[in-house]
N, C-alpha and C. Protein backbone atom coordinates (compact mmCIF):
# COMPACT_ATOMS: atom_id res chain seq x y z
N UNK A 1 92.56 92.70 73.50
CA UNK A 1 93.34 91.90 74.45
C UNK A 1 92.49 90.76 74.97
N UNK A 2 93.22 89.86 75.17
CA UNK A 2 92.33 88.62 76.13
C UNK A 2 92.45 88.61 77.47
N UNK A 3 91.42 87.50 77.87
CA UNK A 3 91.38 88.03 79.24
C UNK A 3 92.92 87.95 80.02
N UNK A 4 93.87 86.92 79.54
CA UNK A 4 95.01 86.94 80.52
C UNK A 4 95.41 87.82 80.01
N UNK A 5 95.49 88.77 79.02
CA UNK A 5 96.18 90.10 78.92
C UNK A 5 96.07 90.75 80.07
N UNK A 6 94.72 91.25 80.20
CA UNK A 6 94.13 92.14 80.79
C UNK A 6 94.67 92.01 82.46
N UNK A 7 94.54 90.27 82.80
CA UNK A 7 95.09 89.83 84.04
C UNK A 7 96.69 90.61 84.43
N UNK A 8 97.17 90.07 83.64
CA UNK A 8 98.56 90.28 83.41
C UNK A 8 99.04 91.92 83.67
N UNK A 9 98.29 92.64 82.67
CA UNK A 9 98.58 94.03 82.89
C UNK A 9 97.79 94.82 84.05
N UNK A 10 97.03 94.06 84.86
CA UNK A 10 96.23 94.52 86.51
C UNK A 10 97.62 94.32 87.47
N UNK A 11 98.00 93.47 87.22
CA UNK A 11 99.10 93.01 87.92
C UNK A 11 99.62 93.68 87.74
N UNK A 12 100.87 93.85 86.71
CA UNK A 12 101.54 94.84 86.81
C UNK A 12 101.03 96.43 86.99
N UNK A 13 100.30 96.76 87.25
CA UNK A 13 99.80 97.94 87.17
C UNK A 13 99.95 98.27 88.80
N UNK A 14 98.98 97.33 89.77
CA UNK A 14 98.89 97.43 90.73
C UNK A 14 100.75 97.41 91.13
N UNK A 15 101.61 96.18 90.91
CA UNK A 15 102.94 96.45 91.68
C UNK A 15 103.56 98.05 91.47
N UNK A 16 103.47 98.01 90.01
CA UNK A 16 104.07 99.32 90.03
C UNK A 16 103.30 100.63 90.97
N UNK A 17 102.33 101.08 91.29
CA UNK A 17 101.86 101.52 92.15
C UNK A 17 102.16 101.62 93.53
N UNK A 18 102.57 100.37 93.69
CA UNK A 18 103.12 99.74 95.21
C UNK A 18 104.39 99.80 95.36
N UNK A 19 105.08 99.49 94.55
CA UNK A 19 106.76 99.94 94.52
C UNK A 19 106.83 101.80 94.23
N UNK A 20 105.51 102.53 93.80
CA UNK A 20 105.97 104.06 93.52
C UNK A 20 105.24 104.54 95.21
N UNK A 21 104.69 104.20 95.51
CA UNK A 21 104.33 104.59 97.05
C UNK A 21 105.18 103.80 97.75
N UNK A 22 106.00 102.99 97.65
CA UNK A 22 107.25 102.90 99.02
C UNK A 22 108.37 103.59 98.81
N UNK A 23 108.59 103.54 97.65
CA UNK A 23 109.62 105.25 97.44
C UNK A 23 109.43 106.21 97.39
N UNK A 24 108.04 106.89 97.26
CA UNK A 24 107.86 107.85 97.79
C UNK A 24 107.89 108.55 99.61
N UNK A 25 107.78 107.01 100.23
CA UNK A 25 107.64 107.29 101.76
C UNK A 25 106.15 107.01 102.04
N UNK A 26 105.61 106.45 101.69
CA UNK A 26 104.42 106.71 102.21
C UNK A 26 104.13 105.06 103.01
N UNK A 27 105.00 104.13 103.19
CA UNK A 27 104.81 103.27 103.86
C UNK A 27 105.69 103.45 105.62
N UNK A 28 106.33 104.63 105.30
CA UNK A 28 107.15 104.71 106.78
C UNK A 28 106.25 105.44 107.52
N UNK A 29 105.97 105.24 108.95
CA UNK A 29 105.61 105.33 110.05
C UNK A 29 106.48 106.21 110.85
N UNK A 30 105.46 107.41 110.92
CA UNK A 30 106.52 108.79 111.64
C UNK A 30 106.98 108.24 113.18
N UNK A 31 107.63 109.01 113.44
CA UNK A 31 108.46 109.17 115.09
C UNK A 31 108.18 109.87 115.56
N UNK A 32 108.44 110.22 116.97
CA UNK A 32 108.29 111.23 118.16
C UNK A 32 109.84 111.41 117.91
N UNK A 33 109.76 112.38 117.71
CA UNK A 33 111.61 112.65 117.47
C UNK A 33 112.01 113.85 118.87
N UNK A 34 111.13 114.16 119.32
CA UNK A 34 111.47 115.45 120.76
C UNK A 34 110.42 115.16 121.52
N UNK A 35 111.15 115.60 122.90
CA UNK A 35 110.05 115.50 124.21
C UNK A 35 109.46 116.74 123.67
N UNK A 36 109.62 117.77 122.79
CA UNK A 36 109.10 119.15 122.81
C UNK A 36 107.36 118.75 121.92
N UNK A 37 107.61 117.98 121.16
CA UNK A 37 106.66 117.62 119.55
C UNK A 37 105.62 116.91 120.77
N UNK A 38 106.32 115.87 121.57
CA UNK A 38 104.96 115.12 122.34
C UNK A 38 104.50 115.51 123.34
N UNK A 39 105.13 116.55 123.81
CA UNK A 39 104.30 117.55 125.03
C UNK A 39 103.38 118.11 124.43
N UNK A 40 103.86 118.36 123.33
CA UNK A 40 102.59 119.84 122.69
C UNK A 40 101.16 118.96 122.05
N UNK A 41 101.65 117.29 120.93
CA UNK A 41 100.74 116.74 121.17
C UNK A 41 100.02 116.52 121.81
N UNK A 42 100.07 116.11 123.45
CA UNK A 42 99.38 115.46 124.41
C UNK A 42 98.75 117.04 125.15
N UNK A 43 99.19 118.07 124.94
CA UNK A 43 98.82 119.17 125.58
C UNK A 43 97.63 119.84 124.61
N UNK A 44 97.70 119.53 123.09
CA UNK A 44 96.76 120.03 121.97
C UNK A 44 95.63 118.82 122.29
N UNK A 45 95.92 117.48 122.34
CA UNK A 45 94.91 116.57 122.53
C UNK A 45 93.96 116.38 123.27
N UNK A 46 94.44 116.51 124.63
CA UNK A 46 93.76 116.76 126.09
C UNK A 46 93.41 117.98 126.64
N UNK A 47 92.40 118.08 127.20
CA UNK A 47 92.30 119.03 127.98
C UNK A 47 92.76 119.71 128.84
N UNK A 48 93.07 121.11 129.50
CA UNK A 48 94.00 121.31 130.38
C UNK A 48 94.98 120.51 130.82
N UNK A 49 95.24 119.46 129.46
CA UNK A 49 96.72 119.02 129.99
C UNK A 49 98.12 119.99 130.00
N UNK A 50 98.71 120.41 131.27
CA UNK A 50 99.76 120.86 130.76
C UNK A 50 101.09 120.10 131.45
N UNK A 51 101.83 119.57 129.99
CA UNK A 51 102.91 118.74 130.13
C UNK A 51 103.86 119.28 131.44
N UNK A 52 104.42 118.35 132.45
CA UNK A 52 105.42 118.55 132.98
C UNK A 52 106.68 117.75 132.90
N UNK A 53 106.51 116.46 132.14
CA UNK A 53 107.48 115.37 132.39
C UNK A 53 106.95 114.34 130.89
N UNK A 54 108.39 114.45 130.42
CA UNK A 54 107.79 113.86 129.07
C UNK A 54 109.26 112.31 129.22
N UNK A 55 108.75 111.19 129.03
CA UNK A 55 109.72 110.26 128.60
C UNK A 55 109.14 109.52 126.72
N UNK A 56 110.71 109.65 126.36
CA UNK A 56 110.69 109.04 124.46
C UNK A 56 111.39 107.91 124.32
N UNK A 57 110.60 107.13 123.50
CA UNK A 57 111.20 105.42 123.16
C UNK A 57 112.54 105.74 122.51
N UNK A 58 113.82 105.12 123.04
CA UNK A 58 114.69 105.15 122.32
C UNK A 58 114.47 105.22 120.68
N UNK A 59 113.72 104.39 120.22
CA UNK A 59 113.12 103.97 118.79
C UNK A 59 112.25 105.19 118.04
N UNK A 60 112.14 106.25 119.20
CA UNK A 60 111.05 107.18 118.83
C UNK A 60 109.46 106.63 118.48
N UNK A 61 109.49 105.15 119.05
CA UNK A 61 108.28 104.58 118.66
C UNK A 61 106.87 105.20 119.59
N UNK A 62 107.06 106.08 120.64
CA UNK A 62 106.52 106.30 121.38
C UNK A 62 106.72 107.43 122.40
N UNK A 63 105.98 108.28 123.12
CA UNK A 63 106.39 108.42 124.85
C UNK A 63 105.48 108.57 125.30
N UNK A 64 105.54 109.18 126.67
CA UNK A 64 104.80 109.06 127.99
C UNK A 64 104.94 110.36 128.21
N UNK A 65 104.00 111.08 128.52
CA UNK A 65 104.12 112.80 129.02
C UNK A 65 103.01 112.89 130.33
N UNK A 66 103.94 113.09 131.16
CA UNK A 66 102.90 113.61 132.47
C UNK A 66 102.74 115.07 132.73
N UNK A 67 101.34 115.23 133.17
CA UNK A 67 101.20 116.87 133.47
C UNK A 67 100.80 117.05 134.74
N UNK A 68 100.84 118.33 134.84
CA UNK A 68 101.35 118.70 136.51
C UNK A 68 100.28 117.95 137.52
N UNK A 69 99.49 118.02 137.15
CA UNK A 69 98.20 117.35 137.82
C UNK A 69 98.18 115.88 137.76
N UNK A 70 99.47 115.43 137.11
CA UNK A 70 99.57 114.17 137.38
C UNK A 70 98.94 113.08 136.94
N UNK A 71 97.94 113.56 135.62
CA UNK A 71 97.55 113.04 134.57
C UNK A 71 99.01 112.41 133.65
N UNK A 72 99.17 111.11 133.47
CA UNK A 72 99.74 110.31 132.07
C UNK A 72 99.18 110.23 130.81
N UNK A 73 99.85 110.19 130.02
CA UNK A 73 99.18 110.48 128.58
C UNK A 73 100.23 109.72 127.67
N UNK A 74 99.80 108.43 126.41
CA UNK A 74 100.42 107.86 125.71
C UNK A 74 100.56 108.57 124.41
N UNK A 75 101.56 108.68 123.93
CA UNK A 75 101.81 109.74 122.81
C UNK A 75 102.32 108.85 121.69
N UNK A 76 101.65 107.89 120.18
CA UNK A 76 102.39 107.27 119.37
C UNK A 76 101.75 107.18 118.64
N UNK A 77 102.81 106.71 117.33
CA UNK A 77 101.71 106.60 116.07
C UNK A 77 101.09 105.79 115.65
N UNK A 78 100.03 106.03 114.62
CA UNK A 78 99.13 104.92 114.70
C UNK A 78 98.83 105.17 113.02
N UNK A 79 99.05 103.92 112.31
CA UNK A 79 99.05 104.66 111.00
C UNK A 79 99.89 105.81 110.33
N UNK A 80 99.53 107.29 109.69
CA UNK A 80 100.52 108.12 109.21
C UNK A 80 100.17 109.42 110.06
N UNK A 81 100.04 109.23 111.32
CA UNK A 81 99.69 110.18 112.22
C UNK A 81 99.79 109.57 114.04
N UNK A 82 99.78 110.92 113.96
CA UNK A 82 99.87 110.61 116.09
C UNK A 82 98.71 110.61 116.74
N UNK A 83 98.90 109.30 117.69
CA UNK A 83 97.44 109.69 118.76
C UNK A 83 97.78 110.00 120.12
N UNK A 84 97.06 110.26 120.51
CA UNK A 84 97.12 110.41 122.20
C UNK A 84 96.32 109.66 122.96
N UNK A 85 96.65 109.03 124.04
CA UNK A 85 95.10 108.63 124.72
C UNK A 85 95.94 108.67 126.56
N UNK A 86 94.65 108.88 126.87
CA UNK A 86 95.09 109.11 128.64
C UNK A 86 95.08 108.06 129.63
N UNK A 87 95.92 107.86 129.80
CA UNK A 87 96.10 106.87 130.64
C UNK A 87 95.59 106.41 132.19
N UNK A 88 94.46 105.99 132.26
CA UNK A 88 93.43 105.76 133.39
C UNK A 88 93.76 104.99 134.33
N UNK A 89 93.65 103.28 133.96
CA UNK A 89 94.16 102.45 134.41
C UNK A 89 94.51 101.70 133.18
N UNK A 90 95.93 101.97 132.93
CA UNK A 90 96.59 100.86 132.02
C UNK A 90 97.11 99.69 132.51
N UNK A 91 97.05 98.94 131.70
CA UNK A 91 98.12 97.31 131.82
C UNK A 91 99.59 97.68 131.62
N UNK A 92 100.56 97.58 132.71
CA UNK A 92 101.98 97.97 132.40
C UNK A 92 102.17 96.59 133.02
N UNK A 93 103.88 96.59 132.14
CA UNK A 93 104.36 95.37 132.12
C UNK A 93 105.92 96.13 132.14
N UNK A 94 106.95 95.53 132.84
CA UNK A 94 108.23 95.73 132.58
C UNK A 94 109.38 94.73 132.47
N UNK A 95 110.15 94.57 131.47
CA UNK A 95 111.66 93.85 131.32
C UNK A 95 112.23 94.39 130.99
N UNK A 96 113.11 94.78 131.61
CA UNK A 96 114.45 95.36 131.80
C UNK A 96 114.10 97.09 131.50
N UNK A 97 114.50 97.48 130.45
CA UNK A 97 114.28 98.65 129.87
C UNK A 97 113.31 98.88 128.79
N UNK A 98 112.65 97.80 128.62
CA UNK A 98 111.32 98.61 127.50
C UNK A 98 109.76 98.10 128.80
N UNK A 99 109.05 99.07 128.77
CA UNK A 99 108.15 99.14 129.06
C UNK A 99 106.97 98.90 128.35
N UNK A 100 106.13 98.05 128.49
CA UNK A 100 104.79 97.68 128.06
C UNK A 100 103.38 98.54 128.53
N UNK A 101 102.93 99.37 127.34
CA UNK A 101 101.72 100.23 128.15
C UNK A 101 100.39 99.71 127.37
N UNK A 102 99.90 99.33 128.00
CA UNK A 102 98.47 99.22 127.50
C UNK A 102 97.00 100.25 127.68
N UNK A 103 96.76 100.76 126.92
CA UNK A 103 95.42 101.49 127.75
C UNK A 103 94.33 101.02 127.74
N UNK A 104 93.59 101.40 128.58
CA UNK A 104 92.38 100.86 129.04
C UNK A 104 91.07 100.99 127.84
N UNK A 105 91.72 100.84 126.84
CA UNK A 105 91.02 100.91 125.64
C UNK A 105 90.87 99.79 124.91
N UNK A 106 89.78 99.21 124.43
CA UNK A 106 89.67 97.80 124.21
C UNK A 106 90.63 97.90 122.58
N UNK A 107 90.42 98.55 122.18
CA UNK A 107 90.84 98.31 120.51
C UNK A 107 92.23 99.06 120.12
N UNK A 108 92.91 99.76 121.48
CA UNK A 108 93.66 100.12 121.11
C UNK A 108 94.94 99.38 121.66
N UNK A 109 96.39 99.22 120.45
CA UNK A 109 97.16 98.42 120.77
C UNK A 109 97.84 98.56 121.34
N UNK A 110 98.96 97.60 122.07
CA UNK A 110 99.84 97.49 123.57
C UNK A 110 101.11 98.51 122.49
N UNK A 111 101.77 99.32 123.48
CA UNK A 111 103.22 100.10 122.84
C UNK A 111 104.03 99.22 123.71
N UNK A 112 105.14 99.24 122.86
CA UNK A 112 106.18 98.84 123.88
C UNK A 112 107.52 100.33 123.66
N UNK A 113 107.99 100.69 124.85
CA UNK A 113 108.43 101.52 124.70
C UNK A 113 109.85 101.79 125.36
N UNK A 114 111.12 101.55 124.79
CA UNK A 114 112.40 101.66 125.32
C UNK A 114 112.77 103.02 126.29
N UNK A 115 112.65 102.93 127.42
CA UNK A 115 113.13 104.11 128.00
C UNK A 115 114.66 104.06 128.51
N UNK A 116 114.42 102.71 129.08
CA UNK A 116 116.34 102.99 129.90
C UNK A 116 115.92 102.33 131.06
N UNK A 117 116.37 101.25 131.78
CA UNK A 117 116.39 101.16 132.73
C UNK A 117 115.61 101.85 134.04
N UNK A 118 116.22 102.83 133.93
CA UNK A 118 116.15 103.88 135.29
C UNK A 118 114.43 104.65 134.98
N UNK A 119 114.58 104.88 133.65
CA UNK A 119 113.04 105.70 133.41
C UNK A 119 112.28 104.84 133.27
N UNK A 120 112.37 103.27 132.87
CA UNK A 120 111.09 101.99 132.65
C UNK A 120 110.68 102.15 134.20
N UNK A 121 111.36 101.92 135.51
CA UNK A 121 111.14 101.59 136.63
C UNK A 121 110.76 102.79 137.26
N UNK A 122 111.18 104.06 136.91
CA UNK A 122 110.82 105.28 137.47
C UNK A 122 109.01 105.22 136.60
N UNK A 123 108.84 105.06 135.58
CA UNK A 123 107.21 105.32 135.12
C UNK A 123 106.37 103.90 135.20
N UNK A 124 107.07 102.80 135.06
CA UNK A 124 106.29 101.61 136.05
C UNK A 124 105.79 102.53 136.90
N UNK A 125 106.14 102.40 138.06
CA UNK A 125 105.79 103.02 139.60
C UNK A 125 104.63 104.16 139.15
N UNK A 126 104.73 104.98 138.16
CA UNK A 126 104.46 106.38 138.61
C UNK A 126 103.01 105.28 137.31
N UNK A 127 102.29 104.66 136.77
CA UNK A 127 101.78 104.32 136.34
C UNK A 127 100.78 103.19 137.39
């Protein structure tokens, strides 16, 4: 083969690869699909966290789980897995019903997170 063979068939080699891993799923980005899945996250993650109050992004892109002690905890995914991180002093931001959480983590990114009206302004405050 010559070299644009060789070009030619890298190429195709690599798309096909890339079109068999997006049908397989491996480009979708899991959800928080239950307050039950992100209590137990944020309760397996943290220390004597124990969940009392869990809010979920309409989108499942996210939630917020507070524990009795009144510790906050950000619950979302990051890549093909979930993180947690605790919420110290975050940057919150609110319009209307999605909430903006930032944590006090330099490298980690802002969520934005649909709660509803009533729960953006109820965890504003409590943030």
């Amino acid at each position: 083969m010559d070299r644009m063979g060789l070009l030619l068939f890298s190429v195709i080699g690599v798309a096909v690869l890339v079109v068999a891993a997006r049908l397989l799923g491996f480009s979708r980005t899991p959800r928080v699909p239950s307050a039950e899945l992100a209590a137990r996250l944020a309760s397996d993650a943290l220390p004597d966290f124990a969940p009392a109050e869990t809010a979920i992004s309409r989108d499942g892109s996210g939630a917020l789980v507070a524990a009795q002690d009144g510790r906050v905890a950000l619950v979302r995914p990051l890549g093909d897995r979930f993180v947690v991180r605790p919420l110290n002093a975050p940057i919150v931001g609110r319009a209307g019903s999605v909430l903006r959480v930032r944590p006090d983590e330099a490298m980690f990114p802002e969520t934005s997170l649909d709660l509803g009206e009533a729960a953006a302004l109820h965890w504003a405050g409590r943030l």
